[in-house]
PDB file of N, CA and C in Angstrom:
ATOM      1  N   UNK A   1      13.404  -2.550   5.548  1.00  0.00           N
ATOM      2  CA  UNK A   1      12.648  -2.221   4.355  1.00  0.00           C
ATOM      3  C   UNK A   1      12.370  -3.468   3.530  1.00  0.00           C
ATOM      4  N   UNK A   2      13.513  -4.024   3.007  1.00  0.00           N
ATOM      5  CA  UNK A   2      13.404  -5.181   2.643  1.00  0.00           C
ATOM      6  C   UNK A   2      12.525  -6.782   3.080  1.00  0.00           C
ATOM      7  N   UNK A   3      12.071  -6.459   4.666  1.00  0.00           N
ATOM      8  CA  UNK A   3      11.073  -7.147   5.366  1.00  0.00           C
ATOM      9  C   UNK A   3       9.492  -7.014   5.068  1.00  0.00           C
ATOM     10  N   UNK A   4       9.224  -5.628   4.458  1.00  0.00           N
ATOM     11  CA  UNK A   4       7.796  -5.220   4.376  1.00  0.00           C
ATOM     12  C   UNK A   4       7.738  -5.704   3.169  1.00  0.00           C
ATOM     13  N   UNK A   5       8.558  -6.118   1.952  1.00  0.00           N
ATOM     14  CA  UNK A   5       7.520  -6.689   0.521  1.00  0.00           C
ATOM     15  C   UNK A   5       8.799  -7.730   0.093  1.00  0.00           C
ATOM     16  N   UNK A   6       8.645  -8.462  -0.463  1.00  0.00           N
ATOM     17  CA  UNK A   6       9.317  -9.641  -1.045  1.00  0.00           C
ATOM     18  C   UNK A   6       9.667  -9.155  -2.312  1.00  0.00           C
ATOM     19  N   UNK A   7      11.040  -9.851  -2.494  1.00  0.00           N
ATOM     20  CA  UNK A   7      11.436  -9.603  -3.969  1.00  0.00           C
ATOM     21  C   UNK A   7      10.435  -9.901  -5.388  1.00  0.00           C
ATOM     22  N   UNK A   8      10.049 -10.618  -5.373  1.00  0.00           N
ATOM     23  CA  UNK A   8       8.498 -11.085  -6.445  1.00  0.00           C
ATOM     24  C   UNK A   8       7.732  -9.494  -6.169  1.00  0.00           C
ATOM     25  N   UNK A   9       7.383  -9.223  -4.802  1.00  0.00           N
ATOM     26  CA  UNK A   9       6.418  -8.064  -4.989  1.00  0.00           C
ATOM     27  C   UNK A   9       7.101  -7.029  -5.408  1.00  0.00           C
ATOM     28  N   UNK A  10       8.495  -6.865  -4.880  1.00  0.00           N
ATOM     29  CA  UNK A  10       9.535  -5.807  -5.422  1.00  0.00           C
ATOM     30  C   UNK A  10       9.176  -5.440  -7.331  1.00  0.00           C
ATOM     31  N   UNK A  11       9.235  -6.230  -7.765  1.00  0.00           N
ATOM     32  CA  UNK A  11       9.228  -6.427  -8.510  1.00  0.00           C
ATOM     33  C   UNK A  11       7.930  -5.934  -9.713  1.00  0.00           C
ATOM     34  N   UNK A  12       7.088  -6.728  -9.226  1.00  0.00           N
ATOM     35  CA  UNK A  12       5.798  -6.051  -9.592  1.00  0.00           C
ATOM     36  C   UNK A  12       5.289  -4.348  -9.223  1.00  0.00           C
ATOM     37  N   UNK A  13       5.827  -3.921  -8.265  1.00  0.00           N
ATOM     38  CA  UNK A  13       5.437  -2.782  -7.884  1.00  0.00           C
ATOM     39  C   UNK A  13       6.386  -1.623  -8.707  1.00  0.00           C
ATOM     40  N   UNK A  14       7.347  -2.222  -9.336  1.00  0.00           N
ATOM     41  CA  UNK A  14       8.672  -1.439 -10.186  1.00  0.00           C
ATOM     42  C   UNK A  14       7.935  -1.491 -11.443  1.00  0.00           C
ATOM     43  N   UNK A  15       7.413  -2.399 -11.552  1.00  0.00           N
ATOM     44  CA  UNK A  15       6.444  -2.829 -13.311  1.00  0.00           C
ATOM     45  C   UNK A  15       5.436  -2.096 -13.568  1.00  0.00           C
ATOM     46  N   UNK A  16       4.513  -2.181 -12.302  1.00  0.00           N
ATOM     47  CA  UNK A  16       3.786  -1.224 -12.447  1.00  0.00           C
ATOM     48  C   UNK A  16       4.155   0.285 -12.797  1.00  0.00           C
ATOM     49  N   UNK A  17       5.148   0.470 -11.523  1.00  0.00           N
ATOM     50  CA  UNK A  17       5.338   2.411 -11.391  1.00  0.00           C
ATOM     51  C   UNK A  17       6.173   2.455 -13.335  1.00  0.00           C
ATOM     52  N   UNK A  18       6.832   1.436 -13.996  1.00  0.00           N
ATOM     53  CA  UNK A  18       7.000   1.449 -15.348  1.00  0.00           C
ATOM     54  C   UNK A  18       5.773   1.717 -15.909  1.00  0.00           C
ATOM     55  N   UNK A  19       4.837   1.055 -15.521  1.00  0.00           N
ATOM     56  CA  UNK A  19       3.558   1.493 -16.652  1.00  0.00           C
ATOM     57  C   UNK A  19       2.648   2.460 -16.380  1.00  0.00           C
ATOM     58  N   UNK A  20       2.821   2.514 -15.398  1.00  0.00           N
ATOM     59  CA  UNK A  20       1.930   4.090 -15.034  1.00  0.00           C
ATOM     60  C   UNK A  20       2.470   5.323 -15.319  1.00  0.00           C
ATOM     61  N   UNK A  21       3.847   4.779 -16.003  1.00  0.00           N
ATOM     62  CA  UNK A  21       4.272   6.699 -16.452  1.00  0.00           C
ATOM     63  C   UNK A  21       3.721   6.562 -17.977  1.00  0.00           C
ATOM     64  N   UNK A  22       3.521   4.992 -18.569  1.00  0.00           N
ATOM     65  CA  UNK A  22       3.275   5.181 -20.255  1.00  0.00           C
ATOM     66  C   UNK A  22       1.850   5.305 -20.032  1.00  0.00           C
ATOM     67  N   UNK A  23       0.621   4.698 -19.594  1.00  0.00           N
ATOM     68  CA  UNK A  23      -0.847   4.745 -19.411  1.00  0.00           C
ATOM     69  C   UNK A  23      -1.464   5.646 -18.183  1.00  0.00           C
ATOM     70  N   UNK A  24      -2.090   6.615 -18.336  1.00  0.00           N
ATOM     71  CA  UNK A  24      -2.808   7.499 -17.982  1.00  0.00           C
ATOM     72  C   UNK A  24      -3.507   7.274 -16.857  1.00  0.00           C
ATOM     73  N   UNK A  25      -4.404   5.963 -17.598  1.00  0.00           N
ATOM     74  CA  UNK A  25      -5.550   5.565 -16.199  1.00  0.00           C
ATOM     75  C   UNK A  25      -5.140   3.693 -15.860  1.00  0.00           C
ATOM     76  N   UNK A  26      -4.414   3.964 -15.847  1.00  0.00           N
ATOM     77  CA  UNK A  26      -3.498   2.969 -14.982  1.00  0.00           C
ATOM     78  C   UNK A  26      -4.565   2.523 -14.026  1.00  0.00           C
ATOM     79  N   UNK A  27      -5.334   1.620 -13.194  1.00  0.00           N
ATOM     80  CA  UNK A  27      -5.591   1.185 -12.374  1.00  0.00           C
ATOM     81  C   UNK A  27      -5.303  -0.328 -12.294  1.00  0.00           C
ATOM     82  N   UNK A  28      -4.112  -0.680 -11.359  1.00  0.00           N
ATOM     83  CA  UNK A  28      -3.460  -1.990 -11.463  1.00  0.00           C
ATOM     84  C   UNK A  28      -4.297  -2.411  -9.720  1.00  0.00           C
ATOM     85  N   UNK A  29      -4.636  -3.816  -9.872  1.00  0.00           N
ATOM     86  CA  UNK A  29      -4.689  -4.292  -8.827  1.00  0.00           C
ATOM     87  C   UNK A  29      -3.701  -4.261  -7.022  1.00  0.00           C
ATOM     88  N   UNK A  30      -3.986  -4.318  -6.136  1.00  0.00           N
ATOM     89  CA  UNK A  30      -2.800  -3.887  -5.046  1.00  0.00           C
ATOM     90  C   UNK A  30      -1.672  -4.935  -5.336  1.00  0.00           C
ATOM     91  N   UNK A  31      -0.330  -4.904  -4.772  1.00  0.00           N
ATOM     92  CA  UNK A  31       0.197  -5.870  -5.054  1.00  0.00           C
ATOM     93  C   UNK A  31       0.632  -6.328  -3.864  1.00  0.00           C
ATOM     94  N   UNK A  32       0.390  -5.393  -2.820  1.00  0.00           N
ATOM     95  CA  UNK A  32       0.616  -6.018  -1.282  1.00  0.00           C
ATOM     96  C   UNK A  32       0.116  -4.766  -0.252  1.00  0.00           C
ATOM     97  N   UNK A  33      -0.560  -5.966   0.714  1.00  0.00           N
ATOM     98  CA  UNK A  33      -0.997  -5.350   1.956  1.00  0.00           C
ATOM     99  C   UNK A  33       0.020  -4.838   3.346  1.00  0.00           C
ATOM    100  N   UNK A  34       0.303  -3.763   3.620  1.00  0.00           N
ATOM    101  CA  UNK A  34       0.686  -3.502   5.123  1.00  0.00           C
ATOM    102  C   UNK A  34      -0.436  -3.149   5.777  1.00  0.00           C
ATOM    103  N   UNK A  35      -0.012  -3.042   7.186  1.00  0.00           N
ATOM    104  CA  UNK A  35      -1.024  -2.814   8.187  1.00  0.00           C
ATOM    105  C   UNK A  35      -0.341  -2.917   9.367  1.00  0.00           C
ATOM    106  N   UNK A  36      -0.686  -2.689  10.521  1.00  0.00           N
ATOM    107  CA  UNK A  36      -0.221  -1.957  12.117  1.00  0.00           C
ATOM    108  C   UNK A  36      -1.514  -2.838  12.393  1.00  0.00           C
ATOM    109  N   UNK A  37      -0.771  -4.331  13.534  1.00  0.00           N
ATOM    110  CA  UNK A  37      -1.353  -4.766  14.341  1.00  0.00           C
ATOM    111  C   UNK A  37      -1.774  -4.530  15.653  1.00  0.00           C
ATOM    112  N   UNK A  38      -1.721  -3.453  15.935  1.00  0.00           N
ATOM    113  CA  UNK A  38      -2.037  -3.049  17.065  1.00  0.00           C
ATOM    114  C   UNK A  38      -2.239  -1.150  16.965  1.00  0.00           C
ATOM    115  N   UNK A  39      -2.840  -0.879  15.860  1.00  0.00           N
ATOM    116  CA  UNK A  39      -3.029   0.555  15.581  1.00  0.00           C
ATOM    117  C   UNK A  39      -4.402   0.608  14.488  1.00  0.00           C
ATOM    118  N   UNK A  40      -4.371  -0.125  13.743  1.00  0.00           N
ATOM    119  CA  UNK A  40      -5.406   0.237  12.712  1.00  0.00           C
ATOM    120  C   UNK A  40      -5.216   0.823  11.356  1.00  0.00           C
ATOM    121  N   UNK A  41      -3.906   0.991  11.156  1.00  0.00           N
ATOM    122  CA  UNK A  41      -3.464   1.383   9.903  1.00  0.00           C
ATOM    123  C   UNK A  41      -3.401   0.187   8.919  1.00  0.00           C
ATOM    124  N   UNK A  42      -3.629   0.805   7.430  1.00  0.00           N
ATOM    125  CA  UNK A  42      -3.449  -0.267   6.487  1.00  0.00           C
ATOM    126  C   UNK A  42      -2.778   0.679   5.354  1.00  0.00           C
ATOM    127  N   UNK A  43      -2.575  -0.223   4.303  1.00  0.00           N
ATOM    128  CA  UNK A  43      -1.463   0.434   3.199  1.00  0.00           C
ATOM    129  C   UNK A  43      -1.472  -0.973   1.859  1.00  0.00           C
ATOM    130  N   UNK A  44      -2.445  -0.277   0.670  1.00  0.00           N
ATOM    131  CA  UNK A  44      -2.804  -1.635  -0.040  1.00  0.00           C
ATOM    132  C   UNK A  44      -1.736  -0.544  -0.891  1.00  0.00           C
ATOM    133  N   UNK A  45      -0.679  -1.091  -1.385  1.00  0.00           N
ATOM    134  CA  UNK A  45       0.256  -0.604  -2.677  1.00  0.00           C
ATOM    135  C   UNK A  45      -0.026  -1.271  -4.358  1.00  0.00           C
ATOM    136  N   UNK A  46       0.576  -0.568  -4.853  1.00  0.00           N
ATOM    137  CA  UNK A  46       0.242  -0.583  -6.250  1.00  0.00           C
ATOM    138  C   UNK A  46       1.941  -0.762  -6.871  1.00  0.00           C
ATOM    139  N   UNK A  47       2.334   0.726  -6.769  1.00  0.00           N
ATOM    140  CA  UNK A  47       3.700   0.786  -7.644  1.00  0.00           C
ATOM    141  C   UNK A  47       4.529   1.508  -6.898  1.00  0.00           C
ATOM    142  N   UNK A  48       6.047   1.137  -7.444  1.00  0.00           N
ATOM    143  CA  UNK A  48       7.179   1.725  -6.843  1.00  0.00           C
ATOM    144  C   UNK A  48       7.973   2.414  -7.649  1.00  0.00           C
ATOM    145  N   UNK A  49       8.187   3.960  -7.817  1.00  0.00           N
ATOM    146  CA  UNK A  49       8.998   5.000  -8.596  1.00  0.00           C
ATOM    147  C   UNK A  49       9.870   3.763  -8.877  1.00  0.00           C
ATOM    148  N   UNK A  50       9.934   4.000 -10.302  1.00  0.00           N
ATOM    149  CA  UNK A  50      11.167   3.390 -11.116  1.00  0.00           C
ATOM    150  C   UNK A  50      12.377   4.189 -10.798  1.00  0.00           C
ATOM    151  N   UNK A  51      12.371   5.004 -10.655  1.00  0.00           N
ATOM    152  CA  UNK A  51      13.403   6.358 -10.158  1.00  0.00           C
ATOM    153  C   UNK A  51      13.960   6.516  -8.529  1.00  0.00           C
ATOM    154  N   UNK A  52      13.262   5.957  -7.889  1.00  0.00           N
ATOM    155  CA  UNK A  52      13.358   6.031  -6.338  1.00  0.00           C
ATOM    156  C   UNK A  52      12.669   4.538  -5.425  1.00  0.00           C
ATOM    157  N   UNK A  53      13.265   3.742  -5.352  1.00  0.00           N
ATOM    158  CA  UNK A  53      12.576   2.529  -5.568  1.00  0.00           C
ATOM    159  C   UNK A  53      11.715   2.866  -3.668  1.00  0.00           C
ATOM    160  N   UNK A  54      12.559   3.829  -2.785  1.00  0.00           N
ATOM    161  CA  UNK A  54      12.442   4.289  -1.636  1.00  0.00           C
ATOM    162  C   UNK A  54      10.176   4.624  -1.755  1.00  0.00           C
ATOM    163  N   UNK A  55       9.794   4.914  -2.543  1.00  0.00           N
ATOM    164  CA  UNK A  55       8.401   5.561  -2.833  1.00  0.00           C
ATOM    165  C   UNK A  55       7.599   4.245  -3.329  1.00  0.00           C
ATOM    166  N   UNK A  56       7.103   4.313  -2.800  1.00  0.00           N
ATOM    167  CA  UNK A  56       5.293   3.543  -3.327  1.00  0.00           C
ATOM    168  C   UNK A  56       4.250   4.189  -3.385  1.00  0.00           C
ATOM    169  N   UNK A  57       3.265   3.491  -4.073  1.00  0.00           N
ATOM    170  CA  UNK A  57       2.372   4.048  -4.212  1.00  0.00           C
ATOM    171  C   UNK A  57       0.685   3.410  -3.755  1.00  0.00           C
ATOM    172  N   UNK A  58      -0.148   4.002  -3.438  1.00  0.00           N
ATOM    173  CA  UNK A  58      -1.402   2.478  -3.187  1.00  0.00           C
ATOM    174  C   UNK A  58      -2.039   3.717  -2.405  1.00  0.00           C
ATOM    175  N   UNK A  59      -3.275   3.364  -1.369  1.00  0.00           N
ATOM    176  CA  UNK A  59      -4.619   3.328  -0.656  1.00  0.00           C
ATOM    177  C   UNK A  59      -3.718   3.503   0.632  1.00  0.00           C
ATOM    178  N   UNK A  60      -3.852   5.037   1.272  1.00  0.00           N
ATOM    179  CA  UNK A  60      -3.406   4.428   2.567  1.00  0.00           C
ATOM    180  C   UNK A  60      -4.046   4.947   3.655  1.00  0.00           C
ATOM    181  N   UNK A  61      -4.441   4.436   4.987  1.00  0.00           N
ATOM    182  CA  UNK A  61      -5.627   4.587   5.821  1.00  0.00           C
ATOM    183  C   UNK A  61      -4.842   4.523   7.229  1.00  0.00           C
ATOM    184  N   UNK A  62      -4.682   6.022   7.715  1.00  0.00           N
ATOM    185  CA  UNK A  62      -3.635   5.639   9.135  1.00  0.00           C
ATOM    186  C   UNK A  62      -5.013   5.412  10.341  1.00  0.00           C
ATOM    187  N   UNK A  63      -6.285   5.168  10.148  1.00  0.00           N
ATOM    188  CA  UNK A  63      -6.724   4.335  11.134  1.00  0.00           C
ATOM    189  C   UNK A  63      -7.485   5.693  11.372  1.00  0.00           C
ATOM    190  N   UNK A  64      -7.634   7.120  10.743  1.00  0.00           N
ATOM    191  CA  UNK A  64      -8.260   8.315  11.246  1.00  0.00           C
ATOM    192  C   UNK A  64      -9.627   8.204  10.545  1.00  0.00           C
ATOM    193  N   UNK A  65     -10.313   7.595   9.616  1.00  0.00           N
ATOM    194  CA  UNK A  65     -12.035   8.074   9.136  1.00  0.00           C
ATOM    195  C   UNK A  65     -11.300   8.539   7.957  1.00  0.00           C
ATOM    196  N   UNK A  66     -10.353   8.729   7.219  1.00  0.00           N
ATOM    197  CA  UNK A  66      -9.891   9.345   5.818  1.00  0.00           C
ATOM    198  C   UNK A  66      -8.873   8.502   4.986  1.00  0.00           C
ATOM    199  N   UNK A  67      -9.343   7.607   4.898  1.00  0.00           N
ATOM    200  CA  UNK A  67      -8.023   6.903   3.822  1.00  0.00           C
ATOM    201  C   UNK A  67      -7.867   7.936   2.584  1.00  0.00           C
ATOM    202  N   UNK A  68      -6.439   7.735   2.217  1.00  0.00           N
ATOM    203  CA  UNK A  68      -6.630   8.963   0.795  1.00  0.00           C
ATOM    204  C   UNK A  68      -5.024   8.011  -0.063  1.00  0.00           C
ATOM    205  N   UNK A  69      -5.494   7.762  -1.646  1.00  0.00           N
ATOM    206  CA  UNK A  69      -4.509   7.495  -2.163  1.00  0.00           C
ATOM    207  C   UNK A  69      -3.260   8.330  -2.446  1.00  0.00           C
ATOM    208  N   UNK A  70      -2.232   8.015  -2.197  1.00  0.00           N
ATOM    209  CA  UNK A  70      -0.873   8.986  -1.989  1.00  0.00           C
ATOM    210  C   UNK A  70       0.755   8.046  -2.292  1.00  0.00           C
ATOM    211  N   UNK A  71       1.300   8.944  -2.148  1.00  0.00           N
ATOM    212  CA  UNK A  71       2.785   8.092  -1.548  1.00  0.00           C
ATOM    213  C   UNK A  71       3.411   8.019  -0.352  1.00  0.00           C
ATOM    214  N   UNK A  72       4.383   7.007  -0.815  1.00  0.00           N
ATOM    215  CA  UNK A  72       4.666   6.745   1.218  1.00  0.00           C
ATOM    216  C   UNK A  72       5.937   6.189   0.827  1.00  0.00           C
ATOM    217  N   UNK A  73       7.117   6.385   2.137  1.00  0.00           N
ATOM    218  CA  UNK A  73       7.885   5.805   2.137  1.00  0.00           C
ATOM    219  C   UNK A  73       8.390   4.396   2.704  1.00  0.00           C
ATOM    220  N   UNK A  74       8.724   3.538   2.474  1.00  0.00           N
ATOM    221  CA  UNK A  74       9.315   2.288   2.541  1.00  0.00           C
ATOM    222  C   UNK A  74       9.880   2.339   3.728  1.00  0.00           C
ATOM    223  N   UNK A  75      11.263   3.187   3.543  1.00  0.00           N
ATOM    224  CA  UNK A  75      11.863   3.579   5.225  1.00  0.00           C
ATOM    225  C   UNK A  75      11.464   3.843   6.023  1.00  0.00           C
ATOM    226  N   UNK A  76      10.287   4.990   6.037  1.00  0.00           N
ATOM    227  CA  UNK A  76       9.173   5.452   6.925  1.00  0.00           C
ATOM    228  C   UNK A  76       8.088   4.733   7.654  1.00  0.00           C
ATOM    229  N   UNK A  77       7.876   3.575   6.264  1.00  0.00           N
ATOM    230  CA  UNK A  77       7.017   2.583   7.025  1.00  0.00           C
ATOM    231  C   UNK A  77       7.803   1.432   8.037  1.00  0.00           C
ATOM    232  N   UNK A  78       9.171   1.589   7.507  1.00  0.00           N
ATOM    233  CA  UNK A  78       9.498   0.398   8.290  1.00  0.00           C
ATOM    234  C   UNK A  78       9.852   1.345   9.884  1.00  0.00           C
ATOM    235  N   UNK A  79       9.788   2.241   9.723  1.00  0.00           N
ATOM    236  CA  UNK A  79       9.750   3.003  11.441  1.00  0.00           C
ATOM    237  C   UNK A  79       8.820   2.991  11.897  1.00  0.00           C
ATOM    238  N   UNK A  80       7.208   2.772  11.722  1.00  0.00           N
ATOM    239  CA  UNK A  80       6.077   2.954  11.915  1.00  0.00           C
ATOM    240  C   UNK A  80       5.905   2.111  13.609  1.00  0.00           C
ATOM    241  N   UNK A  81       5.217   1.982  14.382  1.00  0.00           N
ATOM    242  CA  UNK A  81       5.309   1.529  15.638  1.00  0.00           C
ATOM    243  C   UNK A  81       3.846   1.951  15.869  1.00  0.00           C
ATOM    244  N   UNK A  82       3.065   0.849  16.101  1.00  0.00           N
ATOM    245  CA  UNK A  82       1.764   0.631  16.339  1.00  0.00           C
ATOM    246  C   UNK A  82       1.560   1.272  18.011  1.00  0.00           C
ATOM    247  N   UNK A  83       0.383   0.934  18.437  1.00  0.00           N
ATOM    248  CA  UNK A  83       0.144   1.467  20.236  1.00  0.00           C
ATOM    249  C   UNK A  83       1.125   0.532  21.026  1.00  0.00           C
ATOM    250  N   UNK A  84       1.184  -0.339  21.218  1.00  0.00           N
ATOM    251  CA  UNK A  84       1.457  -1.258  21.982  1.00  0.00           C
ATOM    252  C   UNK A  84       3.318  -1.773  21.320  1.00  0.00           C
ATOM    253  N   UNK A  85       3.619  -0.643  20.353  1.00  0.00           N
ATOM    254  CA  UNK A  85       4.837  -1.175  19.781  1.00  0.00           C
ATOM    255  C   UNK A  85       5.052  -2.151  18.940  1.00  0.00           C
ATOM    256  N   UNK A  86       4.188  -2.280  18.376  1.00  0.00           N
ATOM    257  CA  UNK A  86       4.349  -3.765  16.937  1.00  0.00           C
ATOM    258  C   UNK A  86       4.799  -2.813  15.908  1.00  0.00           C
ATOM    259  N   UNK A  87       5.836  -3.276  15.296  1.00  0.00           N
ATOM    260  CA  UNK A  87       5.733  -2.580  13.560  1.00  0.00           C
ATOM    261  C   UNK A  87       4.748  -3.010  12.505  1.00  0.00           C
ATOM    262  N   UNK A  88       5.361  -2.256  11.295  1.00  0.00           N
ATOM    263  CA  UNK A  88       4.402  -2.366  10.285  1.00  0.00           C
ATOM    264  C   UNK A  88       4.591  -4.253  10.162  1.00  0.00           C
ATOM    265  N   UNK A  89       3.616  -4.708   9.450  1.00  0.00           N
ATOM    266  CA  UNK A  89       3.298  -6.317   8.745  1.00  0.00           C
ATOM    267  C   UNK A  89       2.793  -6.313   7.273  1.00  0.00           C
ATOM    268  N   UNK A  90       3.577  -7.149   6.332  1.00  0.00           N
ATOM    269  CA  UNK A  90       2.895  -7.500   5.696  1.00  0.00           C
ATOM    270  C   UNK A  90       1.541  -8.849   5.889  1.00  0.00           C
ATOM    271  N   UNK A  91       0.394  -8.728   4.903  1.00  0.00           N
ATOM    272  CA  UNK A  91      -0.190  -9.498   5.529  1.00  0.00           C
ATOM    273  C   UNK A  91      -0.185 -10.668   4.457  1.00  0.00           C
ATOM    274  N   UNK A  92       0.402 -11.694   4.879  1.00  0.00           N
ATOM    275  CA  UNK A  92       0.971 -12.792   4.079  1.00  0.00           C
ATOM    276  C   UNK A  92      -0.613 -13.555   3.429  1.00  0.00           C
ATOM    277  N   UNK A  93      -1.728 -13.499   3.896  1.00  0.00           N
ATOM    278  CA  UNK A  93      -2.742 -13.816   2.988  1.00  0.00           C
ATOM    279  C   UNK A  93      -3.817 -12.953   2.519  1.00  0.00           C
ATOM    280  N   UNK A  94      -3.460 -11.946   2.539  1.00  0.00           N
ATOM    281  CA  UNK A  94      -4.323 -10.949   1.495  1.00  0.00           C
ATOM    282  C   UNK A  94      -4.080 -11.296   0.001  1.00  0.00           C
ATOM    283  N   UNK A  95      -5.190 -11.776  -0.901  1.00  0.00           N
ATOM    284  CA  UNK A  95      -5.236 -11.552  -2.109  1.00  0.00           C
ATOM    285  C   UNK A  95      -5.873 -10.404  -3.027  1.00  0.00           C
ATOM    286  N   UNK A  96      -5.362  -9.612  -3.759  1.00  0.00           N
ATOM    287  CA  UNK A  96      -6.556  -8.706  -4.341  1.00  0.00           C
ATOM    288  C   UNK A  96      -7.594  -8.946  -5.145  1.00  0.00           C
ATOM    289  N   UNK A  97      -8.646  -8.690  -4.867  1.00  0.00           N
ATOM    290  CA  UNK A  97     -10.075  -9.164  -5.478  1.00  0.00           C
ATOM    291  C   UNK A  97     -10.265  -8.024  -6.587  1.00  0.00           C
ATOM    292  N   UNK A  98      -9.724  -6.837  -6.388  1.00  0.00           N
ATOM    293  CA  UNK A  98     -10.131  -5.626  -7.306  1.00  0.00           C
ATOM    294  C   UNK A  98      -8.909  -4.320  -7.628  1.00  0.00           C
ATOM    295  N   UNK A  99      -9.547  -3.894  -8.779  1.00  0.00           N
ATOM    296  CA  UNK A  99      -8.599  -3.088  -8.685  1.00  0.00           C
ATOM    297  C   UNK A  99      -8.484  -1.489  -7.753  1.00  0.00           C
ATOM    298  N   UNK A 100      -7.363  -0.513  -7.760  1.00  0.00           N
ATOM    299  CA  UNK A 100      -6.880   0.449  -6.556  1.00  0.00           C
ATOM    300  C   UNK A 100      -8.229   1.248  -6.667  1.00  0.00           C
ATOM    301  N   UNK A 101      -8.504   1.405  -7.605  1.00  0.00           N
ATOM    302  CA  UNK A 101      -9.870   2.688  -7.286  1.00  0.00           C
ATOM    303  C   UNK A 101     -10.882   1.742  -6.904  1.00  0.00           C
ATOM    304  N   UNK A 102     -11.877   0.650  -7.070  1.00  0.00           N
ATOM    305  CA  UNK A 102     -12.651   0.066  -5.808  1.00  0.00           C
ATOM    306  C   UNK A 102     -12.290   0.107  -4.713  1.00  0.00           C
ATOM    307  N   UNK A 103     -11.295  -0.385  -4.723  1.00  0.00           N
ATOM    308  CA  UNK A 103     -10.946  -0.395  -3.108  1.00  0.00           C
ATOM    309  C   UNK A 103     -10.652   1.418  -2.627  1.00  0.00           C
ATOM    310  N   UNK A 104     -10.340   2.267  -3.744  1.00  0.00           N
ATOM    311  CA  UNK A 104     -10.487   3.589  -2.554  1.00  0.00           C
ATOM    312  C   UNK A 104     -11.661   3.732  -2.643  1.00  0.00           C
ATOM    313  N   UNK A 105     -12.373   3.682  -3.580  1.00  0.00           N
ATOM    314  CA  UNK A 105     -14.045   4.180  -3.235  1.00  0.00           C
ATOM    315  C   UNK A 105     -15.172   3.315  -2.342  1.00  0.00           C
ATOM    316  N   UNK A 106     -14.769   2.245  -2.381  1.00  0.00           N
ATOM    317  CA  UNK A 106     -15.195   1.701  -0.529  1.00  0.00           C
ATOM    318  C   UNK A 106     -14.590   2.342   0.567  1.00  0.00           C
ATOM    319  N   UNK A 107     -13.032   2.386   0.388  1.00  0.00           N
ATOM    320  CA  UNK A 107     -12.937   3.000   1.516  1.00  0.00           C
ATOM    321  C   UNK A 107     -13.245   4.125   2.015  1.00  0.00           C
ATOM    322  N   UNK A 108     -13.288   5.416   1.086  1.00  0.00           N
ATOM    323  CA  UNK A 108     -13.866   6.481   1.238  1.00  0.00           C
ATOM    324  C   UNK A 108     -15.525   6.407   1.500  1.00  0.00           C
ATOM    325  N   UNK A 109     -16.213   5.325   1.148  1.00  0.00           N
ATOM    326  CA  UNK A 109     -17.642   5.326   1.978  1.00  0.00           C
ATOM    327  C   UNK A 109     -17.605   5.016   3.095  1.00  0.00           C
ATOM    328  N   UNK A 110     -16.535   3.599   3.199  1.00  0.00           N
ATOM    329  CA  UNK A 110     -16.985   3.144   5.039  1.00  0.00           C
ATOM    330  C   UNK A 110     -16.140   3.668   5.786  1.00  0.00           C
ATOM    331  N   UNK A 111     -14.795   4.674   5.323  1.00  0.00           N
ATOM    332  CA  UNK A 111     -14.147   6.076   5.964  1.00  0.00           C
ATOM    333  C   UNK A 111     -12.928   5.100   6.761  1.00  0.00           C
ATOM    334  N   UNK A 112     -12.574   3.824   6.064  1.00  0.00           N
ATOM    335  CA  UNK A 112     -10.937   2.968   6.167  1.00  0.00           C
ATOM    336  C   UNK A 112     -11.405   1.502   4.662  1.00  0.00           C
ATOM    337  N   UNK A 113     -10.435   1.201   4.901  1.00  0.00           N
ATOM    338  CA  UNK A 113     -10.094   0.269   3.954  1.00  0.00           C
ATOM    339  C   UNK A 113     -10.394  -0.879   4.411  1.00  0.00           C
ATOM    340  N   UNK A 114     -11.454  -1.418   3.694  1.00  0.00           N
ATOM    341  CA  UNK A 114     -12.022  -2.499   3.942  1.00  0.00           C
ATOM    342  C   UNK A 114     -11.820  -3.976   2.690  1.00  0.00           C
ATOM    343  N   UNK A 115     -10.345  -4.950   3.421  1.00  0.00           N
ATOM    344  CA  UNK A 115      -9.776  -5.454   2.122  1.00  0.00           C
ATOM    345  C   UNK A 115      -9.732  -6.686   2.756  1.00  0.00           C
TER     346      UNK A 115
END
């Protein structure tokens, strides 16, 4: 678990899920990319339950034509196993250009996440 986001991102994603319980329309930039190198899945996160640090939150696209923003688990992702058997990756040079709702409403036009 501790392999998929760095303590710095740890961090930010706890700050966020803090401010998204005080502000309403919260739209914070991603704060880190996963993705399945050998499947097509991606997972741009936002925030992590202050309460359950196990939950995130972000854009997530298992590679089917429907990305849909949701939650996901940390543990869960770190079980994830691509076609060919790769696990999940962070992707060490993704920067975010925008904030979580652009990026779902592209993705919901071109039907995955295009980041």
């Amino acid at each position: 678990m501790t392999k998929l986001i760095t303590d710095e991102q740890r961090a930010q994603l706890l700050a966020n899920g803090r401010q998204s319980l005080e502000q309403d329309n919260f739209d914070p930039a991603p704060v880190v990319k996963l993705f399945t190198p050998d499947a097509g899945a991606t997972w741009l996160l936002t925030e992590m339950d202050p309460d359950d640090h196990d939950h995130v939150f972000g854009l997530c696209d298992l590679g089917l034509g429907y990305p849909e923003l949701g939650w996901v688990s940390l543990a869960e992702l770190a079980t994830v196993r691509g076609r060919l058997g790769l696990p999940v990756e962070r992707d060490l040079y993704f920067t975010p250009l925008k904030r979580l709702s652009v990026y779902a409403r592209e993705a919901g036009l071109a039907g995955r996440i295009v980041a």
